[in-house]
N, C-alpha and C. Protein backbone atom coordinates (compact mmCIF):
# COMPACT_ATOMS: atom_id res chain seq x y z
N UNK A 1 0.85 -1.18 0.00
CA UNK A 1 0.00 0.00 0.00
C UNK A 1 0.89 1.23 0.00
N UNK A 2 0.55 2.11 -0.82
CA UNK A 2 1.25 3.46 -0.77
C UNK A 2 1.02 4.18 0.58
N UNK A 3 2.67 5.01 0.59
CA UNK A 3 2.20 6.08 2.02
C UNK A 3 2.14 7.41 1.84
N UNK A 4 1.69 8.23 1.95
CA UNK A 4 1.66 9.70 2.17
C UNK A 4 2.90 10.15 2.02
N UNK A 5 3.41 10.97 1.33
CA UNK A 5 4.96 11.49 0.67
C UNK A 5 5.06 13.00 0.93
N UNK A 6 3.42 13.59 1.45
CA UNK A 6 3.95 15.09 0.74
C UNK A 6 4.32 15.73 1.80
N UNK A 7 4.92 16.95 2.05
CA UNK A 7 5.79 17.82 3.36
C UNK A 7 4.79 17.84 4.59
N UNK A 8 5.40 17.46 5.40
CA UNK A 8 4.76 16.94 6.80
C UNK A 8 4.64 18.30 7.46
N UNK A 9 5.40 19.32 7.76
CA UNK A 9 5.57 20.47 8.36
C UNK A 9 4.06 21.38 7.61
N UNK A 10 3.72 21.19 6.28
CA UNK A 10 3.34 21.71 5.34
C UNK A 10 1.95 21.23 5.54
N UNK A 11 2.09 19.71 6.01
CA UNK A 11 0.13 19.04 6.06
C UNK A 11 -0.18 19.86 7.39
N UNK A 12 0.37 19.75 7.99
CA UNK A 12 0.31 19.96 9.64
C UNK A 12 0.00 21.43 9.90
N UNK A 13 0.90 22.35 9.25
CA UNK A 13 0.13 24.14 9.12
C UNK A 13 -1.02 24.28 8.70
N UNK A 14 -1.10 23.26 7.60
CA UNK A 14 -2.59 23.61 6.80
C UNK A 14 -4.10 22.86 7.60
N UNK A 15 -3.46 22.07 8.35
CA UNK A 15 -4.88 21.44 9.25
C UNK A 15 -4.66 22.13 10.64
N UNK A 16 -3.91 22.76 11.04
CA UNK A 16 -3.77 23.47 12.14
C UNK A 16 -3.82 22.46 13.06
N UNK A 17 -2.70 21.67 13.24
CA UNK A 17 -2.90 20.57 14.27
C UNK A 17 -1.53 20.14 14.03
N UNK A 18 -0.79 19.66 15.48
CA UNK A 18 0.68 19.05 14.79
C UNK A 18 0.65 17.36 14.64
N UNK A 19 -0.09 16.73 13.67
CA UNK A 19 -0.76 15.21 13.36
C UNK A 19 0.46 14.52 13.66
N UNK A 20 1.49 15.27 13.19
CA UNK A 20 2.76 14.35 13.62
C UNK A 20 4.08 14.21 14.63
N UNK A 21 3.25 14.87 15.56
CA UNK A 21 4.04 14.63 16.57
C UNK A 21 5.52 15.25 16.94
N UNK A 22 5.85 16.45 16.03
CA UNK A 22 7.00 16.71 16.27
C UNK A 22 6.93 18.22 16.63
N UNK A 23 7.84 18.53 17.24
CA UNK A 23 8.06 19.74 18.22
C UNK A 23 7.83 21.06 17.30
N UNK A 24 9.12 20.65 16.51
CA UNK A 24 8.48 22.01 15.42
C UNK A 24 7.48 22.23 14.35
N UNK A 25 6.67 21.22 14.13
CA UNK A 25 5.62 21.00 12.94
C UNK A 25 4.60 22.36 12.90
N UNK A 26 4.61 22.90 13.97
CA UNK A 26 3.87 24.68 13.73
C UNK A 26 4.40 25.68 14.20
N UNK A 27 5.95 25.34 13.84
CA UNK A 27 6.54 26.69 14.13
C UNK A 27 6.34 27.89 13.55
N UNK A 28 6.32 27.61 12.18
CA UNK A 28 5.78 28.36 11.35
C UNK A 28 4.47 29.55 11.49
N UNK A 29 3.27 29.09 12.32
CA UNK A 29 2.69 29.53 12.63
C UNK A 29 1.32 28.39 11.60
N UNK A 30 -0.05 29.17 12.03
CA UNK A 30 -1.34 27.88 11.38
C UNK A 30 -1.68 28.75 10.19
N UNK A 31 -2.21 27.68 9.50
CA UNK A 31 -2.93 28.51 8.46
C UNK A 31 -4.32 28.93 8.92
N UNK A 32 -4.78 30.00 8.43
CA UNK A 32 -6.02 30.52 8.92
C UNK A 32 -6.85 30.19 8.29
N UNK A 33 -8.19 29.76 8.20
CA UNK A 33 -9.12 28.80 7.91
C UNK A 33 -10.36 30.11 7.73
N UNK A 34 -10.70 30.41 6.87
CA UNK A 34 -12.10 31.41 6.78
C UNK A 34 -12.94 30.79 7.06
N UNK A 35 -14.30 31.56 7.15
CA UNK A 35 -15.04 30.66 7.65
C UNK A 35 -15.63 29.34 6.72
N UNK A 36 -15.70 27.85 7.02
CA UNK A 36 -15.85 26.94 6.80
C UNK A 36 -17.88 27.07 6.64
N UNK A 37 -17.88 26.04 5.27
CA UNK A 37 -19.09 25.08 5.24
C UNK A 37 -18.96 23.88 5.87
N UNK A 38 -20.33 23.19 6.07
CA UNK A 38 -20.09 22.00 6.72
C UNK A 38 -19.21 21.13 6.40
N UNK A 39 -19.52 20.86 4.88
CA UNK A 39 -18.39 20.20 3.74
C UNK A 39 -17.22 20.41 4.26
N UNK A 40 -16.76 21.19 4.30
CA UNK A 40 -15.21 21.89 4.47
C UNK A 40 -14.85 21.47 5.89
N UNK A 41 -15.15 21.64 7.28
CA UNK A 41 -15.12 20.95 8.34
C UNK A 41 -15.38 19.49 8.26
N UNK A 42 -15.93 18.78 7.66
CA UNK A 42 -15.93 16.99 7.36
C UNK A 42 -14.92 17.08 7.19
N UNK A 43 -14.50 17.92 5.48
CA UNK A 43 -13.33 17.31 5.10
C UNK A 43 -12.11 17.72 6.11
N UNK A 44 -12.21 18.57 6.50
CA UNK A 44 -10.91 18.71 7.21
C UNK A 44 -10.23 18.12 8.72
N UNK A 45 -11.56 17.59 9.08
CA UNK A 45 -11.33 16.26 10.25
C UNK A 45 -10.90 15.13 9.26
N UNK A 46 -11.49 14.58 8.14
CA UNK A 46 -11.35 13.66 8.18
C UNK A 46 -10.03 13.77 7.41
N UNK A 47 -9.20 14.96 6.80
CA UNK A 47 -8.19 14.82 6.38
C UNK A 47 -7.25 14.68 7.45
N UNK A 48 -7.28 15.48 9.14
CA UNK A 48 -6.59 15.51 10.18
C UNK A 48 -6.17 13.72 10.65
N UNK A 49 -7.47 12.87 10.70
CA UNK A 49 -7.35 11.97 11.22
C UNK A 49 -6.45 10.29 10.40
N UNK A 50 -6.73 11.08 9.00
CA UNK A 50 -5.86 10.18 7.95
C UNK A 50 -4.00 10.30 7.80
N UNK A 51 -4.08 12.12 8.50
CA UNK A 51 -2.81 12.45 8.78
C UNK A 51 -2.40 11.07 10.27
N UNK A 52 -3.11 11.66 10.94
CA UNK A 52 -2.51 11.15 12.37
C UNK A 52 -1.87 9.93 11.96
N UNK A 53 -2.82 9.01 11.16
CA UNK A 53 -2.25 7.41 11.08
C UNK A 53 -2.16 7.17 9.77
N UNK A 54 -1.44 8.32 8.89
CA UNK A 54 -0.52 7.85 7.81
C UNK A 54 -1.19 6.88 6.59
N UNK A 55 -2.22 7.54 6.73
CA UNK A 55 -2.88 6.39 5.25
C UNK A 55 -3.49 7.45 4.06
N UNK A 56 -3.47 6.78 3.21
CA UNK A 56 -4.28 7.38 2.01
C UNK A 56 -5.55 6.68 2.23
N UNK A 57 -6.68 7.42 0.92
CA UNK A 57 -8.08 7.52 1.05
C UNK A 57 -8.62 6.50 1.21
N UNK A 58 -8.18 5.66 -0.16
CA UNK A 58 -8.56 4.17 -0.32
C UNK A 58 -8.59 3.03 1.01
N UNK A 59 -7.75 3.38 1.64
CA UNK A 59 -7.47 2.16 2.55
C UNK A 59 -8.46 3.31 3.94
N UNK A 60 -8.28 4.01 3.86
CA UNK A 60 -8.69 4.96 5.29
C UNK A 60 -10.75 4.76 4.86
N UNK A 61 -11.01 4.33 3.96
CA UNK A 61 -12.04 4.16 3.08
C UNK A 61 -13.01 2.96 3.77
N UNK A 62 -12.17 1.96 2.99
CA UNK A 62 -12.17 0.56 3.89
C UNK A 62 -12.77 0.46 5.42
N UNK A 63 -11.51 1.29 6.53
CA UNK A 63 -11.38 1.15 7.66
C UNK A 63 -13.28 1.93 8.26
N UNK A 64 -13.65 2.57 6.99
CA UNK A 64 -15.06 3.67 7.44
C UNK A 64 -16.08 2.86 7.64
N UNK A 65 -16.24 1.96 6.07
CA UNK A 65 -16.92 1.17 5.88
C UNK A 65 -16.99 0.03 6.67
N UNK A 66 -16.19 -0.50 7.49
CA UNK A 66 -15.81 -1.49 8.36
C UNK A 66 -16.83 -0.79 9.28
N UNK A 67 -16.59 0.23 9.95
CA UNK A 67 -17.39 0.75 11.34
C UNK A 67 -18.83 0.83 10.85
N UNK A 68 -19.02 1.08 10.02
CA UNK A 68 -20.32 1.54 9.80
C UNK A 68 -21.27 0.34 9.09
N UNK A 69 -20.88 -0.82 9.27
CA UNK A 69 -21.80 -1.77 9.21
C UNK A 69 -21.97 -2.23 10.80
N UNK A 70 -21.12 -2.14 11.84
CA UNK A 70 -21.38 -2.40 12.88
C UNK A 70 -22.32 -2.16 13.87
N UNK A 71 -23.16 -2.07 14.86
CA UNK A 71 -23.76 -2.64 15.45
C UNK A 71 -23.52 -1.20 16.38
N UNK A 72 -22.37 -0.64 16.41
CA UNK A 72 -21.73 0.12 18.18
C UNK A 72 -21.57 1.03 17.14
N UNK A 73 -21.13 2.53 18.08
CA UNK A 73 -21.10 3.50 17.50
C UNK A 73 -19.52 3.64 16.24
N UNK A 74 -20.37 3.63 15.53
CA UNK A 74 -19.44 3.87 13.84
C UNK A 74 -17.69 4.41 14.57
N UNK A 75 -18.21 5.59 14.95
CA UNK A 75 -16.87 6.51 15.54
C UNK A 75 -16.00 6.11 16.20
N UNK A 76 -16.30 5.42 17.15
CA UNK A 76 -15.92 4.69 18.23
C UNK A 76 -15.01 3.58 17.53
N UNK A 77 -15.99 2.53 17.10
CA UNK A 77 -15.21 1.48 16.23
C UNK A 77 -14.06 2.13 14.94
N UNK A 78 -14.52 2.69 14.41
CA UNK A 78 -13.18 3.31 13.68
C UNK A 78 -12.46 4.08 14.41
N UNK A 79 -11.88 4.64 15.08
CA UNK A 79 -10.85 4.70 15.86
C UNK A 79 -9.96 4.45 16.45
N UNK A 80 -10.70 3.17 17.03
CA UNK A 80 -10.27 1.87 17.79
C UNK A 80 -9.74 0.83 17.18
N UNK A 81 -10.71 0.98 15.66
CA UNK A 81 -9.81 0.05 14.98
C UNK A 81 -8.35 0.31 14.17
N UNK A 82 -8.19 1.89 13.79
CA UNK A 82 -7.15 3.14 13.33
C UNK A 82 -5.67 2.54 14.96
N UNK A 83 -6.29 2.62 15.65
CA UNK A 83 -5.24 2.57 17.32
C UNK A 83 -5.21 1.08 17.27
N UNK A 84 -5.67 0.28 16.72
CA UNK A 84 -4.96 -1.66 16.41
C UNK A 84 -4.53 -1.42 15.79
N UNK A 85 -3.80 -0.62 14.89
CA UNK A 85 -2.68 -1.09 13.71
C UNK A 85 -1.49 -1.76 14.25
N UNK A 86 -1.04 -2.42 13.82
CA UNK A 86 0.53 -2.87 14.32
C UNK A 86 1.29 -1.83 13.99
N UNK A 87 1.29 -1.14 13.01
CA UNK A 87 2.67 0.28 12.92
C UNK A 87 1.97 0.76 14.11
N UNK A 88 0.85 1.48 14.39
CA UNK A 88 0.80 2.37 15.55
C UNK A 88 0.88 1.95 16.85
N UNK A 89 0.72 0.66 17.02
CA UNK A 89 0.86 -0.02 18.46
C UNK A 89 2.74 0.13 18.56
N UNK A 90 3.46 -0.62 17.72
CA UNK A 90 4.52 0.05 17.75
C UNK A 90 4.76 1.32 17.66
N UNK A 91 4.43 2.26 17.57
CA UNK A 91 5.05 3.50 17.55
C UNK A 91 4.45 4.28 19.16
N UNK A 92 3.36 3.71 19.36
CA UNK A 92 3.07 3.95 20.52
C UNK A 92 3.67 3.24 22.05
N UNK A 93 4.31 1.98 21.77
CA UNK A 93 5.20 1.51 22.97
C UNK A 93 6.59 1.98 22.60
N UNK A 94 7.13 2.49 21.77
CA UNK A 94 8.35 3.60 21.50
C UNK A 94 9.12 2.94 20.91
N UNK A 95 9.20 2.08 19.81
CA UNK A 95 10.05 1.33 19.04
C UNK A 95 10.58 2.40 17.95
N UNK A 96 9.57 2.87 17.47
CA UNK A 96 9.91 3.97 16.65
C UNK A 96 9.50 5.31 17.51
N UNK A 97 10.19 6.71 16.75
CA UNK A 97 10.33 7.30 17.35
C UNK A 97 9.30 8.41 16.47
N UNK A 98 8.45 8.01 15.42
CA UNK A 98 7.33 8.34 14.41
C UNK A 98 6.96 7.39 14.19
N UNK A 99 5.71 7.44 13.47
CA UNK A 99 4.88 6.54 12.85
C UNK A 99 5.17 5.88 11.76
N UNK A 100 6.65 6.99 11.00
CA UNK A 100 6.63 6.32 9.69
C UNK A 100 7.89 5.64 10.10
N UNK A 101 8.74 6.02 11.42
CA UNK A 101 9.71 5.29 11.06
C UNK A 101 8.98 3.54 11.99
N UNK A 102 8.06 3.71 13.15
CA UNK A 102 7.36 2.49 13.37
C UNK A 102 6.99 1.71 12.09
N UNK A 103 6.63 2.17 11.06
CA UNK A 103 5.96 1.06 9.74
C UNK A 103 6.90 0.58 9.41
N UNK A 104 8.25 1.64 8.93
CA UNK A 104 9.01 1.07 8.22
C UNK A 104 9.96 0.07 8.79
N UNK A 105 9.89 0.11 10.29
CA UNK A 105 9.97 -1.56 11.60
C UNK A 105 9.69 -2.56 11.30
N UNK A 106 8.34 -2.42 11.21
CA UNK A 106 7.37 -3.69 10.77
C UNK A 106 7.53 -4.12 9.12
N UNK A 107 8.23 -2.99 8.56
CA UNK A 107 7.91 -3.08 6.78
C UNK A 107 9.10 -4.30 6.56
N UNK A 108 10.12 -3.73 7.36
CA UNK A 108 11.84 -4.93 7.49
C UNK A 108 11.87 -5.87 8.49
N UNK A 109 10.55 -6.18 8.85
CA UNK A 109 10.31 -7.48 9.62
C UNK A 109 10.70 -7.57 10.96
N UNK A 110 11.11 -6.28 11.80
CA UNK A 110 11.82 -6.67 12.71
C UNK A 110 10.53 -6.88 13.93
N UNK A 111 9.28 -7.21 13.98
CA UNK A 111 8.74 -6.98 15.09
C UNK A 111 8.03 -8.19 14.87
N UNK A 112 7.90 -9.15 15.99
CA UNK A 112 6.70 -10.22 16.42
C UNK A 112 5.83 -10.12 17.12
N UNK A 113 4.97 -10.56 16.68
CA UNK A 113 3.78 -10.86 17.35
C UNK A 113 3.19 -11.98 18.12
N UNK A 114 3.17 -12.39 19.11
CA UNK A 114 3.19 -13.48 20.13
C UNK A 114 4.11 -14.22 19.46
N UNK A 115 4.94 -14.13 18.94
CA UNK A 115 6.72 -14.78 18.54
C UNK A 115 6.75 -15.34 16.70
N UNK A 116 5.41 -14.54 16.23
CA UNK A 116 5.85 -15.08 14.84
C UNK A 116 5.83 -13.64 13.91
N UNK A 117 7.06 -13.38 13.27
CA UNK A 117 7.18 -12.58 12.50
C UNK A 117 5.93 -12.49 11.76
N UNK A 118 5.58 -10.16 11.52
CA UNK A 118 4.91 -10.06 11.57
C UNK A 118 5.13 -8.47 10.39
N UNK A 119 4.91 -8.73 9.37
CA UNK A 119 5.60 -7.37 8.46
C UNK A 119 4.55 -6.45 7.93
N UNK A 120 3.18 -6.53 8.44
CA UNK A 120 2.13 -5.73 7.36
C UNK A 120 1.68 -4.82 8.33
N UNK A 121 2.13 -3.50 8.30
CA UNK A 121 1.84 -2.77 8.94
C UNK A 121 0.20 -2.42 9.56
N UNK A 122 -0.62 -2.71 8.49
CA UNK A 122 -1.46 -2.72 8.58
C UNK A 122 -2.43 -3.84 9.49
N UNK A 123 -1.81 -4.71 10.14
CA UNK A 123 -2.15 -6.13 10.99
C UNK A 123 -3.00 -5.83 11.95
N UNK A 124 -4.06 -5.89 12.14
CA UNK A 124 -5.07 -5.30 13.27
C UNK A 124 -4.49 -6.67 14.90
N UNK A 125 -4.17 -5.73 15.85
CA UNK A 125 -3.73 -6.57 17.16
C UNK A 125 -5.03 -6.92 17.88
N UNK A 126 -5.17 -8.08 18.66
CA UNK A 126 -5.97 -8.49 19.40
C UNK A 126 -5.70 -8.21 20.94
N UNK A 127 -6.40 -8.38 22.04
CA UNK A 127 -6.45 -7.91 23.33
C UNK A 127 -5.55 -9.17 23.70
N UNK A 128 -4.66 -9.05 24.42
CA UNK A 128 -3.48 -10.34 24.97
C UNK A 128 -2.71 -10.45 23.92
N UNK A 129 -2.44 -10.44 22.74
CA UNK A 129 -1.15 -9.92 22.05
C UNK A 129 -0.19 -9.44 22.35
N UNK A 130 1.07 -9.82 22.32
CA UNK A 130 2.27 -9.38 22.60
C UNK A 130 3.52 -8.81 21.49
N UNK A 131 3.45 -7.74 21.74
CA UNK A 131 4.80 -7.44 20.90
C UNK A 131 5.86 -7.27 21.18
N UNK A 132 7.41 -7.67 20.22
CA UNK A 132 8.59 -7.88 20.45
C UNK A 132 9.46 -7.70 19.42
N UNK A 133 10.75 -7.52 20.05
CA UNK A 133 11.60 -7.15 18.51
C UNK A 133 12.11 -8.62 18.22
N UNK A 134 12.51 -8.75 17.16
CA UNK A 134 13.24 -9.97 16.37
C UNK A 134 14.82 -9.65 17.04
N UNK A 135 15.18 -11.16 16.74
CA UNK A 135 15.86 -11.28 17.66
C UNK A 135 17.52 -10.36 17.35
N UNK A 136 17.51 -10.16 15.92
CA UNK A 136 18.52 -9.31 15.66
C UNK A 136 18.35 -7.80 15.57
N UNK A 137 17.21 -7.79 15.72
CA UNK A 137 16.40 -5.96 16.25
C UNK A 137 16.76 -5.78 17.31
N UNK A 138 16.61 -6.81 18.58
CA UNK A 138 16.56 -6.07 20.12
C UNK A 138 18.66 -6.02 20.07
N UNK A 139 18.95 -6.24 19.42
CA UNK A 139 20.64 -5.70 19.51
C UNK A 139 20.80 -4.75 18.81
N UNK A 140 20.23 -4.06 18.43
CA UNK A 140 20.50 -2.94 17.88
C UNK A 140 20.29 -1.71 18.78
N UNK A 141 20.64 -0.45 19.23
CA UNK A 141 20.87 0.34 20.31
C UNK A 141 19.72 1.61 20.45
N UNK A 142 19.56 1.62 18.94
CA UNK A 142 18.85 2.58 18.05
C UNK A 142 16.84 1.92 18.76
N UNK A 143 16.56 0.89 18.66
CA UNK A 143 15.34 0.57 19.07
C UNK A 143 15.32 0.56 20.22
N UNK A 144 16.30 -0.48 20.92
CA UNK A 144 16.56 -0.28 22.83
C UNK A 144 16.54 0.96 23.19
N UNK A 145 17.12 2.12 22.99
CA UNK A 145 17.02 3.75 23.61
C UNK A 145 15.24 3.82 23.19
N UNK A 146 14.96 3.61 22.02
CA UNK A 146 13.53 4.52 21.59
C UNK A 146 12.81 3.55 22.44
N UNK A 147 13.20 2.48 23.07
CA UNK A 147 11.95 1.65 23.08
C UNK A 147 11.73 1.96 24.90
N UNK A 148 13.15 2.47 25.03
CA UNK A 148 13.55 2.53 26.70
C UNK A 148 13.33 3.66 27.19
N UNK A 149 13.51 4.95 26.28
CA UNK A 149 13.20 6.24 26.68
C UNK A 149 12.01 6.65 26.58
N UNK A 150 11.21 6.12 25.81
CA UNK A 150 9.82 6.67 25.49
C UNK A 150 8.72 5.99 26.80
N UNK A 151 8.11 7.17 26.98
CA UNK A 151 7.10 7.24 28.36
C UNK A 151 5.88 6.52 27.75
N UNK A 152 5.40 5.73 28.48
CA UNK A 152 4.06 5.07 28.15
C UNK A 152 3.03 5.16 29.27
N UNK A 153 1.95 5.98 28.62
CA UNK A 153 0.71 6.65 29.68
C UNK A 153 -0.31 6.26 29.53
N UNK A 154 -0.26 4.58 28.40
CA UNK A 154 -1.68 4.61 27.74
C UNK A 154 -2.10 2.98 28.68
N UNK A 155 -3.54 3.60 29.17
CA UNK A 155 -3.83 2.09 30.22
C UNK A 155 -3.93 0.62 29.14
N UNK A 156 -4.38 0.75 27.63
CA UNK A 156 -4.70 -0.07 27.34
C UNK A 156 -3.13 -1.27 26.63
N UNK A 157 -1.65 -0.36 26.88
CA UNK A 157 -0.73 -0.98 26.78
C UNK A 157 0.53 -1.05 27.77
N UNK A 158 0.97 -2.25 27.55
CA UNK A 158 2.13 -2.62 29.11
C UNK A 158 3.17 -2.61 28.10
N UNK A 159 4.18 -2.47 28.82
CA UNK A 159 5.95 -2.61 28.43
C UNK A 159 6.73 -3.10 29.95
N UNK A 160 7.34 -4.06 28.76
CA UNK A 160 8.73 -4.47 30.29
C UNK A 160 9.45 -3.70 29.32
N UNK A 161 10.42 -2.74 29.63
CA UNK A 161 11.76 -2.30 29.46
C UNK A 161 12.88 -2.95 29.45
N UNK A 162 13.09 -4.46 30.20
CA UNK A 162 14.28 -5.25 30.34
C UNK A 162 13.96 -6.52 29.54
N UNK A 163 12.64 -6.71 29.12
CA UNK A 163 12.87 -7.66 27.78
C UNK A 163 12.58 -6.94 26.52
N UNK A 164 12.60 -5.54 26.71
CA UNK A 164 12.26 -5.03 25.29
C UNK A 164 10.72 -5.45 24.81
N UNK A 165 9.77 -6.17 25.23
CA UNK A 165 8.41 -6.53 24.99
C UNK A 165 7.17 -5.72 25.49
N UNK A 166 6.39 -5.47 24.59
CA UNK A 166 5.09 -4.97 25.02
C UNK A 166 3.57 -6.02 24.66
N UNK A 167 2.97 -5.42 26.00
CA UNK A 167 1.30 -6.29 25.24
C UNK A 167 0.30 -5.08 25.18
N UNK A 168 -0.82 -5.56 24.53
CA UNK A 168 -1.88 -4.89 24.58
C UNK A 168 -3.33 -5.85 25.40
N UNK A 169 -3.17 -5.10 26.35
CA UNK A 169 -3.70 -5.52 27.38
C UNK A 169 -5.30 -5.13 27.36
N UNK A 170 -5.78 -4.19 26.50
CA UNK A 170 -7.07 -4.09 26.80
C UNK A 170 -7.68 -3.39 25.42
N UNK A 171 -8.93 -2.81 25.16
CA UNK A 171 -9.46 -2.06 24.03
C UNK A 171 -9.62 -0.40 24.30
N UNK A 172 -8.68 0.28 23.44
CA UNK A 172 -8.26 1.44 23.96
C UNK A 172 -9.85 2.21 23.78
N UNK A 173 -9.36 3.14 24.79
CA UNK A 173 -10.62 4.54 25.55
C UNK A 173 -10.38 4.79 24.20
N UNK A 174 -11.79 5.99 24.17
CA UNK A 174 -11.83 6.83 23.28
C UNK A 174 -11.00 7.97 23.53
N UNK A 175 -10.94 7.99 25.19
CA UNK A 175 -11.23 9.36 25.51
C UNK A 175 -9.46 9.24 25.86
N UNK A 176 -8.73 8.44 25.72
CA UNK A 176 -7.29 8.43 26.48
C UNK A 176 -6.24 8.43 25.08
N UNK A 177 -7.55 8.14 23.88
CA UNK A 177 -5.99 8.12 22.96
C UNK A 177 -6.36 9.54 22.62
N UNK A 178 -4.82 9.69 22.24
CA UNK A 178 -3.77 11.43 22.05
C UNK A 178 -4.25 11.96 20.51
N UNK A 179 -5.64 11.96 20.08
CA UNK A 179 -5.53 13.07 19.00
C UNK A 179 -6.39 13.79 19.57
N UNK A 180 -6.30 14.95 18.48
CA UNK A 180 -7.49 15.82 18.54
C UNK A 180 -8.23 16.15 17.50
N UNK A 181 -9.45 15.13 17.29
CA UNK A 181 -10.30 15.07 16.00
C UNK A 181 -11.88 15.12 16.64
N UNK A 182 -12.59 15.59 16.00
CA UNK A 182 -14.03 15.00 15.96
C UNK A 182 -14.15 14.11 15.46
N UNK A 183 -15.14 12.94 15.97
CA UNK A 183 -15.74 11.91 15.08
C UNK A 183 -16.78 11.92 13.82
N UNK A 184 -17.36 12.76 14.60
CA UNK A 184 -19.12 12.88 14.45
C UNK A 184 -18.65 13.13 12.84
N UNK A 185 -18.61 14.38 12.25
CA UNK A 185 -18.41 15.07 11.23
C UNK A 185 -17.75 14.02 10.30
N UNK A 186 -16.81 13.20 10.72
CA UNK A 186 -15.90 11.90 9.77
C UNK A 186 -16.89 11.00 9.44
N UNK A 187 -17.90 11.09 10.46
CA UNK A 187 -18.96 9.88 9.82
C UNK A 187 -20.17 10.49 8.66
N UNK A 188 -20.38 11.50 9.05
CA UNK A 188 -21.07 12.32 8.43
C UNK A 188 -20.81 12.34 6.88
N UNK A 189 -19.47 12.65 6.80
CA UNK A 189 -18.94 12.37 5.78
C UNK A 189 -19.15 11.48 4.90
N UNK A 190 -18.61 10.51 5.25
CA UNK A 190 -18.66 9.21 4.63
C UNK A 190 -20.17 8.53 4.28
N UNK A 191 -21.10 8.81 5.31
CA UNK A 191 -22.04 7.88 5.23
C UNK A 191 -23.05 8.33 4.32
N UNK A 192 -23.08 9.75 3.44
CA UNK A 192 -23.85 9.77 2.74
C UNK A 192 -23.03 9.47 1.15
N UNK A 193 -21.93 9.04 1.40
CA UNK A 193 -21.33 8.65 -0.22
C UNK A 193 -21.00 7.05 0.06
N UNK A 194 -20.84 6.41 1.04
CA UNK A 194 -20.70 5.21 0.83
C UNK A 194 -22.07 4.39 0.84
């Protein structure tokens, strides 16, 4: 699957939000937004939230349509299912130190999943799942620091630090994972064209 290529500093001014996590992504200052139609606010959540987790339309498409045959609230389930990715579960127990460099982890095979190599970034994790580096990953110094320095605040994932391993221990809050999007408006979106 293709990834998103175009200037990150550049998506991030124009949605007025720093999607990617880095210190200086609005140094620059925001772009100013006139006043918006409804249209224009859909689209611009739902462009924010495709930023956060690095996908294009097609596949971010998919993940809509998935929620919205379900049963529980559409929003909820796509979100939740966006926060199971295997790149973002890694990038969120600190293997990588971004999202893109977490995929491109998983893209060179270095991460298992309850102990069987596991390369599609896209791999939706289950509750008691465990993740780990391969065995010629956890010697490398570059993942041990990111994996050792990075703070983990999120209840629905554990890390030991001295085996380098994390699990996902539960089905993440709405309200505890770290963006800042509306739902409502993303569904809105979608549900009168799909």
């Amino acid at each position: 699957m293709a990834k998103p290529k175009k200037p990150r500093f550049k998506v991030a001014r124009h949605l007025g939000e720093n999607v990617y996590n880095h210190p200086k992504a609005l140094k620059r200052g925001v772009k100013v937004h006139r006043k918006q139609s409804e249209y224009g606010k859909q689209l611009l959540e739902k462009q924010k939230l495709k930023a956060y987790y690095g996908l294009k339309e097609r596949q971010f498409r998919r993940y809509v349509k998935e929620a919205l045959k379900t049963k529980e609230n559409p929003g909820v389930v796509l979100i939740q299912n966006l926060e199971l990715r295997l790149d973002n579960i890694v990038y969120r127990l600190g293997y990588g130190s971004t999202l893109r460099q977490a995929r491109q982890i998983v893209n060179h095979g270095h991460i298992r999943v309850n102990g069987n190599k596991v390369d599609i970034p896209s791999y939706l994790l289950k509750v008691g799942d465990e993740i780990s580096l391969s065995e010629r990953a956890s010697n490398k110094d570059l993942f041990r620091e990111n994996f050792q320095s990075a703070p983990l605040n999120l209840s629905y994932l554990t890390k030991d630090v001295e085996t380098l391993k994390g699990q996902l221990v539960g089905v993440p809050d709405i309200d505890e994972i770290p963006i800042n999007v509306e739902i409502q408006p993303i569904i809105e979106f979608y549900s009168r064209r799909l």
